[in-house]
N, C-alpha and C. Protein backbone atom coordinates (compact mmCIF):
# COMPACT_ATOMS: atom_id res chain seq x y z
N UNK A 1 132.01 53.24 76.06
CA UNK A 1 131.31 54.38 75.55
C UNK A 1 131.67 55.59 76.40
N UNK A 2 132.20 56.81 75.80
CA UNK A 2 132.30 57.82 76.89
C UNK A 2 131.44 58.37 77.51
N UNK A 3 131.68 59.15 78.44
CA UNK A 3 130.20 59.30 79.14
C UNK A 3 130.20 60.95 79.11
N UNK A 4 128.95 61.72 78.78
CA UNK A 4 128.90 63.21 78.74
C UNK A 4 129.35 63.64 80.40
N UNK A 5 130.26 64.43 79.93
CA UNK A 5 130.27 65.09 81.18
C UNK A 5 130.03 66.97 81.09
N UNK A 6 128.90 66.74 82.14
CA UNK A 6 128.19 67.69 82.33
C UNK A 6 129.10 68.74 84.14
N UNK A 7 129.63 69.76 83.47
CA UNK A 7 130.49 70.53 84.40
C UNK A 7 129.13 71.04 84.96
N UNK A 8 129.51 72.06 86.11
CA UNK A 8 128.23 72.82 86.99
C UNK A 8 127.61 73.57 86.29
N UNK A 9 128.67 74.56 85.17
CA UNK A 9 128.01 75.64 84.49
C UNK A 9 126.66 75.04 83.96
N UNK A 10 126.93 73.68 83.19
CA UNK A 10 125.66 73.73 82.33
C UNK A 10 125.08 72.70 82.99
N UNK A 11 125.55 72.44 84.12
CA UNK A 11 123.94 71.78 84.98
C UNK A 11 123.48 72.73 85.53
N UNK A 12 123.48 74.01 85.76
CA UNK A 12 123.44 75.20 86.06
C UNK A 12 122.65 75.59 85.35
N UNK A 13 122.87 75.50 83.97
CA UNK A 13 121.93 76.15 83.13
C UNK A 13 120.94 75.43 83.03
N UNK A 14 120.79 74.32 82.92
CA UNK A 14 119.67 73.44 82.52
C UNK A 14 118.79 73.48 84.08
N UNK A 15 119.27 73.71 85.12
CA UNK A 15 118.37 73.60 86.07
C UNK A 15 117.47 74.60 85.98
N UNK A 16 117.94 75.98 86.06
CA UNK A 16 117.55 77.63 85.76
C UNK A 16 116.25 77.02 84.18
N UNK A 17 116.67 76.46 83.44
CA UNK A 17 116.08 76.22 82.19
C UNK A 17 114.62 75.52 83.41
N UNK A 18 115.19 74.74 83.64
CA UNK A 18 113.67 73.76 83.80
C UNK A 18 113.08 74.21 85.26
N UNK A 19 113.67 75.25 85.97
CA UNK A 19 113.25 76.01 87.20
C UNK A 19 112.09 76.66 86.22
N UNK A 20 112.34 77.81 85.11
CA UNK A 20 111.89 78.65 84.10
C UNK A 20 110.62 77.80 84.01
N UNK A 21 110.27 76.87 83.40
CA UNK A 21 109.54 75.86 82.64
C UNK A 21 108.33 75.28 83.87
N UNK A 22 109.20 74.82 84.58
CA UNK A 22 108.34 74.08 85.54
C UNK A 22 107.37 75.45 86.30
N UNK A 23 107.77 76.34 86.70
CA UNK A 23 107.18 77.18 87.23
C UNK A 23 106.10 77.59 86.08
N UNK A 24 106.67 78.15 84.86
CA UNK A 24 105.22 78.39 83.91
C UNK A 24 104.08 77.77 84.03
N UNK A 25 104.87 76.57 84.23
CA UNK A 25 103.77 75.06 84.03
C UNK A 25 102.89 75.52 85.11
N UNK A 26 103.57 75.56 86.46
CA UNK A 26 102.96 75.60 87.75
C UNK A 26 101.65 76.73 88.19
N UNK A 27 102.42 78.52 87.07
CA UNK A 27 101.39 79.24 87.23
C UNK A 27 100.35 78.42 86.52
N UNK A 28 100.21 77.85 85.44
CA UNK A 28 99.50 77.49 84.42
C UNK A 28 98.02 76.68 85.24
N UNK A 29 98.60 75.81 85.31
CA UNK A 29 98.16 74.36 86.18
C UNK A 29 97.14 74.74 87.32
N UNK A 30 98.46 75.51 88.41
CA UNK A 30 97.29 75.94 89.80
C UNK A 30 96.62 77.52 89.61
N UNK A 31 97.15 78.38 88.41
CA UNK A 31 95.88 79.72 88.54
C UNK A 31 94.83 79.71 87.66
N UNK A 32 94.99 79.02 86.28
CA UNK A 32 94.03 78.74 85.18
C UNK A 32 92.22 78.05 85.55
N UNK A 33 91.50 78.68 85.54
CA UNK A 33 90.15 78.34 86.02
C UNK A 33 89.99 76.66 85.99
N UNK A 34 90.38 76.87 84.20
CA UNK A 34 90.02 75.21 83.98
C UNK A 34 91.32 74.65 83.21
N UNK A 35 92.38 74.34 83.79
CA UNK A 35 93.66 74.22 83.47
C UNK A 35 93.57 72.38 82.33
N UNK A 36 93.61 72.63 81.36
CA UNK A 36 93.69 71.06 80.61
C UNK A 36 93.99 70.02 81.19
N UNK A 37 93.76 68.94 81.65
CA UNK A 37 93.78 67.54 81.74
C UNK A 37 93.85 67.81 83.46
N UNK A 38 92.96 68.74 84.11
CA UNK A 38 92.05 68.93 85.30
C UNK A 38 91.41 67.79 85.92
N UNK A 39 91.72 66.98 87.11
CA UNK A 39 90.80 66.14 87.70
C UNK A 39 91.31 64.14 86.79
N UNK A 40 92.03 64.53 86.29
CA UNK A 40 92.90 62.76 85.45
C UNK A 40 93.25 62.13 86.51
N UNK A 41 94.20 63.22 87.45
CA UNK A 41 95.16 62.60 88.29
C UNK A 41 94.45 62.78 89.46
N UNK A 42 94.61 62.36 90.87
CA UNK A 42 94.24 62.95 91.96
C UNK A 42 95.42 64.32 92.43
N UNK A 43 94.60 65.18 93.00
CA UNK A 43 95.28 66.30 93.30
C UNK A 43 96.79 66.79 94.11
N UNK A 44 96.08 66.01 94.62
CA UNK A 44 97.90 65.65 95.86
C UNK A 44 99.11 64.90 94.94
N UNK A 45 98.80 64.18 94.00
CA UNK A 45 99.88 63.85 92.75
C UNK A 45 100.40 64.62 91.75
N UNK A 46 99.56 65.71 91.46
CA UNK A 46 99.75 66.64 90.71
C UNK A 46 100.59 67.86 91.49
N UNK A 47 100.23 68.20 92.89
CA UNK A 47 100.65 68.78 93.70
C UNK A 47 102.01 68.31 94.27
N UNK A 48 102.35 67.05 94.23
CA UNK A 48 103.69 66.20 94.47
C UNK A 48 104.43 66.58 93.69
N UNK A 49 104.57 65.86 92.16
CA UNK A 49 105.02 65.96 91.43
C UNK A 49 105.32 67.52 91.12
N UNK A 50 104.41 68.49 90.63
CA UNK A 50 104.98 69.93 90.77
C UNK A 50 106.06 70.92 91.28
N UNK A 51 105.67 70.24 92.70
CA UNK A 51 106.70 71.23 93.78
C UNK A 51 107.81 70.35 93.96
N UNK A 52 107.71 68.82 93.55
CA UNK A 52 109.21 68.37 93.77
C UNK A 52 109.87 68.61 92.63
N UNK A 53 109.33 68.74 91.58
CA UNK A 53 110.49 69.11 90.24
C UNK A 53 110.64 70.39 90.66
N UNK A 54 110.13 71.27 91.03
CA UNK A 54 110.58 72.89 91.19
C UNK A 54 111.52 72.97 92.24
N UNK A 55 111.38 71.94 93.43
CA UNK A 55 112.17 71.96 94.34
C UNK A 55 113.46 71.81 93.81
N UNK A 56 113.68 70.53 93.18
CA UNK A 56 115.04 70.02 92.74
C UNK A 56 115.60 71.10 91.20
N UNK A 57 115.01 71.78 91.11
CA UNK A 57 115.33 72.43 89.63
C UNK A 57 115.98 73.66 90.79
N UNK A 58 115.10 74.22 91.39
CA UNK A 58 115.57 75.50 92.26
C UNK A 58 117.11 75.16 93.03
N UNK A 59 116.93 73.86 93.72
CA UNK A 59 117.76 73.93 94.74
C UNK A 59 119.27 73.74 93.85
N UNK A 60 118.98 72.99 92.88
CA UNK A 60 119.72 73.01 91.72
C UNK A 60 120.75 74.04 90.92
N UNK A 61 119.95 74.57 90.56
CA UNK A 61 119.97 75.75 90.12
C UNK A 61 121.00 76.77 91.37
N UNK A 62 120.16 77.16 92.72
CA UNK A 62 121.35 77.55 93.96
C UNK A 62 122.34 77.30 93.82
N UNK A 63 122.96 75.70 94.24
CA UNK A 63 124.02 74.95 94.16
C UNK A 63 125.41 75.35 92.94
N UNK A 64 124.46 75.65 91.78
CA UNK A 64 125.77 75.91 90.89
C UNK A 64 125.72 77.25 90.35
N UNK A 65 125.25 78.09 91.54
CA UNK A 65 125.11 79.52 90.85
C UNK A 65 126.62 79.96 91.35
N UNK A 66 126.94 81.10 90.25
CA UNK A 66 128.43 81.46 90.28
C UNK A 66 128.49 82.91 91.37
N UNK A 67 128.03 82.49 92.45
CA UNK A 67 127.86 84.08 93.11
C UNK A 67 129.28 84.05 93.70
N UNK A 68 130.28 83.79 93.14
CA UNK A 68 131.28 84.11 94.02
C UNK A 68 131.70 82.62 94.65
N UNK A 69 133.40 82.38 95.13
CA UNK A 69 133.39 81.61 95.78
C UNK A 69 133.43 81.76 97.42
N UNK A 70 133.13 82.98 97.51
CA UNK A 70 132.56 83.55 99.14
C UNK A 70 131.58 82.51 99.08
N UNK A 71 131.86 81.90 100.71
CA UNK A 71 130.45 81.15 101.44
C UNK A 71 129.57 81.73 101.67
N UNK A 72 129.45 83.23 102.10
CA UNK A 72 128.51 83.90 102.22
C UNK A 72 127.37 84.11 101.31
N UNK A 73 128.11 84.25 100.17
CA UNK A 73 127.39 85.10 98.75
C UNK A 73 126.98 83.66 98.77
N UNK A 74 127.80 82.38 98.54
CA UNK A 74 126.46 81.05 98.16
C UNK A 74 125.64 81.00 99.26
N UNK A 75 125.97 81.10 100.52
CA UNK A 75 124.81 80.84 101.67
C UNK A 75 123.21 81.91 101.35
N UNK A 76 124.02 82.77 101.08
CA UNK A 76 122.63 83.91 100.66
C UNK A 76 121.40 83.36 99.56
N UNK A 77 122.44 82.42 98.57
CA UNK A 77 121.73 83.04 97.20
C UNK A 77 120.52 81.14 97.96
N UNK A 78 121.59 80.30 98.88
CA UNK A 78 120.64 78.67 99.07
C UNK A 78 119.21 79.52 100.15
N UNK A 79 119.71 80.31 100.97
CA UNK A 79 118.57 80.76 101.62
C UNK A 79 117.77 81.13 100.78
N UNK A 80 118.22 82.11 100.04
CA UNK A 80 116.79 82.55 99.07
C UNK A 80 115.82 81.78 98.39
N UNK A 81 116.76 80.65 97.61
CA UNK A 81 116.27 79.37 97.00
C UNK A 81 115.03 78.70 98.16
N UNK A 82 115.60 78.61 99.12
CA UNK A 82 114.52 77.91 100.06
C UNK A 82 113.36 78.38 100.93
N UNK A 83 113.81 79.89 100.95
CA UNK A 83 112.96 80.64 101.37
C UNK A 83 111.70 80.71 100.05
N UNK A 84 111.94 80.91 99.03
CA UNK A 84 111.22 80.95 97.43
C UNK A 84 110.55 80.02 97.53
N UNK A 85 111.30 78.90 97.70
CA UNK A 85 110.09 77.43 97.52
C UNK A 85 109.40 77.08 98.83
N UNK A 86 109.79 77.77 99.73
CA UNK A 86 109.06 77.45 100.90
C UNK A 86 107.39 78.47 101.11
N UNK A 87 107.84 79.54 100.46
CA UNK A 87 106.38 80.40 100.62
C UNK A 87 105.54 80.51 99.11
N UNK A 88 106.20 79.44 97.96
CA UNK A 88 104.99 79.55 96.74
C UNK A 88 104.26 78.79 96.96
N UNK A 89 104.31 77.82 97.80
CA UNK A 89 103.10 76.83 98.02
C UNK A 89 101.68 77.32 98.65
N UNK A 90 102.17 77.80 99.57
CA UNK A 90 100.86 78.45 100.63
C UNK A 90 100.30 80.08 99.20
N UNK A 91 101.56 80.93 98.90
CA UNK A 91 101.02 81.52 98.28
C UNK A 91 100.03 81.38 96.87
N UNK A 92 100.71 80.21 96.21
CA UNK A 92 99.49 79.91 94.81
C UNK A 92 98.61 79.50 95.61
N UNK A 93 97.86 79.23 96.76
CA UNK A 93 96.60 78.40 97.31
C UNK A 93 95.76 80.00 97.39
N UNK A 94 96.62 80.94 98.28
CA UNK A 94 96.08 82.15 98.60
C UNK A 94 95.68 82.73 97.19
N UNK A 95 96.56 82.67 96.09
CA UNK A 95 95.77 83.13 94.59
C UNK A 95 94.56 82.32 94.28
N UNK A 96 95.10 81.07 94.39
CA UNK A 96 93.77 79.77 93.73
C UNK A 96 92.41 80.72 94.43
N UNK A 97 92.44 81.33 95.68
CA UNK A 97 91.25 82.06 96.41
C UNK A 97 90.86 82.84 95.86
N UNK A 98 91.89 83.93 95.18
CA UNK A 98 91.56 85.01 94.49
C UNK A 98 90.51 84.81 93.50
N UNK A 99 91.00 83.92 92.71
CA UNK A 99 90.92 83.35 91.62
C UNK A 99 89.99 82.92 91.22
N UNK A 100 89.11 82.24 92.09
CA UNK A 100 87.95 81.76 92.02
C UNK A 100 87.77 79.99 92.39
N UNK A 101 89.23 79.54 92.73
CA UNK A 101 89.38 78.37 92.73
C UNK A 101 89.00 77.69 93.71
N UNK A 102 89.38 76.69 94.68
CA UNK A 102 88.99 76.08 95.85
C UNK A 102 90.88 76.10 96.32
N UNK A 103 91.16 76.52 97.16
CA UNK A 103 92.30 76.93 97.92
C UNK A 103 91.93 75.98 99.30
N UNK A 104 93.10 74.93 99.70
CA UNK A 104 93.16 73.90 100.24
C UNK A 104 94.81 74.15 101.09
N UNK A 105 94.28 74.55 102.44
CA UNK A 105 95.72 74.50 103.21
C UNK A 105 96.33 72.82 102.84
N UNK A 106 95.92 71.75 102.79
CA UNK A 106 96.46 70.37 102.74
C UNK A 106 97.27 71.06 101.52
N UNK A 107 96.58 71.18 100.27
CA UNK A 107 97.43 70.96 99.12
C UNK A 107 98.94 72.01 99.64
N UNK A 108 98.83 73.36 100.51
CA UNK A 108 100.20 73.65 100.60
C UNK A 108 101.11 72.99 101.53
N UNK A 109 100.49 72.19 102.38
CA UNK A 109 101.27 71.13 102.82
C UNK A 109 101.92 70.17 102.47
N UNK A 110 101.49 69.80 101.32
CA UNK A 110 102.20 68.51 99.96
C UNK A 110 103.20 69.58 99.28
N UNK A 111 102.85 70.59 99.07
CA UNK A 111 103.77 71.67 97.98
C UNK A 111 104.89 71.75 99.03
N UNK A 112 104.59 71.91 100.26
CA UNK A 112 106.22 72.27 101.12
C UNK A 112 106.56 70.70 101.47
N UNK A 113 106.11 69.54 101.69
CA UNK A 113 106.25 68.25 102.08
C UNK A 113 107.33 67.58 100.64
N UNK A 114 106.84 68.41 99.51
CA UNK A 114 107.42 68.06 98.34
C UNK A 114 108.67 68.45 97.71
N UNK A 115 108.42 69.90 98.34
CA UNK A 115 109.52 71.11 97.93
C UNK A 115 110.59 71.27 98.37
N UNK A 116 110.58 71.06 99.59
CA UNK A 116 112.19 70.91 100.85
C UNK A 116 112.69 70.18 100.27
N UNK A 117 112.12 68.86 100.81
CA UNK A 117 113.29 66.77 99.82
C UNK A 117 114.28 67.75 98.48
N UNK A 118 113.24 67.76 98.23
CA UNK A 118 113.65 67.77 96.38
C UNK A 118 114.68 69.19 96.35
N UNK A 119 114.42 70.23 97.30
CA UNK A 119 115.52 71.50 97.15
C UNK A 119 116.65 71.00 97.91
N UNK A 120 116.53 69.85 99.14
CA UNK A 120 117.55 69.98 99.47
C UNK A 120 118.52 68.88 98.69
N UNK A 121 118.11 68.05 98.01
CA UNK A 121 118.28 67.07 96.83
C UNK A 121 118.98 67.44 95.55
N UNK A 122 118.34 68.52 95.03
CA UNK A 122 119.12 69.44 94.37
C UNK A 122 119.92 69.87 94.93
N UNK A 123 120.32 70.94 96.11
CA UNK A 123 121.39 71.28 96.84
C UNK A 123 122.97 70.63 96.42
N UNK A 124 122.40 69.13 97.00
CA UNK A 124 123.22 67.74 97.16
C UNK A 124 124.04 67.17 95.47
N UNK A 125 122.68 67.70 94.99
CA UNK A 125 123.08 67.02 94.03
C UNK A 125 124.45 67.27 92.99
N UNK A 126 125.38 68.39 93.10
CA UNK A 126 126.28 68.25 92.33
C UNK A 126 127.31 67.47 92.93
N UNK A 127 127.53 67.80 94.44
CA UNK A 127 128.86 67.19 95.29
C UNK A 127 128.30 65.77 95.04
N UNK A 128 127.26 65.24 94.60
CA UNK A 128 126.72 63.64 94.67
C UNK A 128 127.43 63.09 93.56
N UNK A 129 127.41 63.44 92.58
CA UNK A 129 127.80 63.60 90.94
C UNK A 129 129.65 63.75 90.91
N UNK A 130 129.95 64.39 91.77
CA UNK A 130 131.31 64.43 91.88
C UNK A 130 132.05 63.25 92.48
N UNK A 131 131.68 63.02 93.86
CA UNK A 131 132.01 61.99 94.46
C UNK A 131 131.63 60.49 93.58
N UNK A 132 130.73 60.25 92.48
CA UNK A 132 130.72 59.37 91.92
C UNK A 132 132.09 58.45 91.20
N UNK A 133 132.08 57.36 91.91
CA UNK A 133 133.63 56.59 91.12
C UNK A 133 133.72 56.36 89.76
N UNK A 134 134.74 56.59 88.68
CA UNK A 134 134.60 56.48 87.00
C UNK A 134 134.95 55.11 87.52
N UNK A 135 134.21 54.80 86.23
CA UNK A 135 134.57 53.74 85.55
C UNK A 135 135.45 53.20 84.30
């Protein structure tokens, strides 16, 4: 059976796609008073799961951005990526305050505990995909 092969451009796109998505989700979820299916899961799972798909969609997303094949211009655009996912965690807690919510330094500790792995995972992940042996 042949197998799809997916070049950077459009793992590129699809990461940016589900970076887009997951984050909606994320304002949705942690600023919404009473966000739908609230309190199902325990919080730190919901908080896991969140910031590691955003992690790996972001870091993702970095990895196959076309800024040039200057190291520089990619080194810039992975800092930014990690700098981004490193300060939305603590910052949606500081809104959840605004907000009216209960704002929990732990939960931004799971959001960055979650968010690094998974950005630097994404990072990894195209040279991982390459180095893979055909069959």
């Amino acid at each position: 059976m042949p197998r799809l092969a997916l070049d950077s451009y459009w793992l590129g796109i699809l990461a940016r796609g589900g970076a887009v998505v997951t984050f909606l989700a994320s304002v949705y979820l942690l600023l919404a008073k009473h966000p739908l299916g609230a309190g199902r899961l325990p919080d730190w799972v919901g908080h896991l799961v969140l910031f590691a798909a955003l992690g790996l969609c972001i870091g993702l997303s970095a990895a196959t951005t076309r800024a040039g094949e200057a190291s520089a211009a990619r080194r810039r655009v992975l800092l930014a990526g990690l700098v981004a996912i490193a300060l939305y965690g603590p910052l949606t807690e500081v809104a959840q305050y605004v907000v009216g919510r209960d704002a929990e330094w732990s939960d931004a500790a799971i959001d960055i505990a979650a968010s690094l792995p998974a950005f630097a995972l994404g990072t990894a992940l195209p040279r991982l995909l390459r180095a893979r042996p055909q069959l």
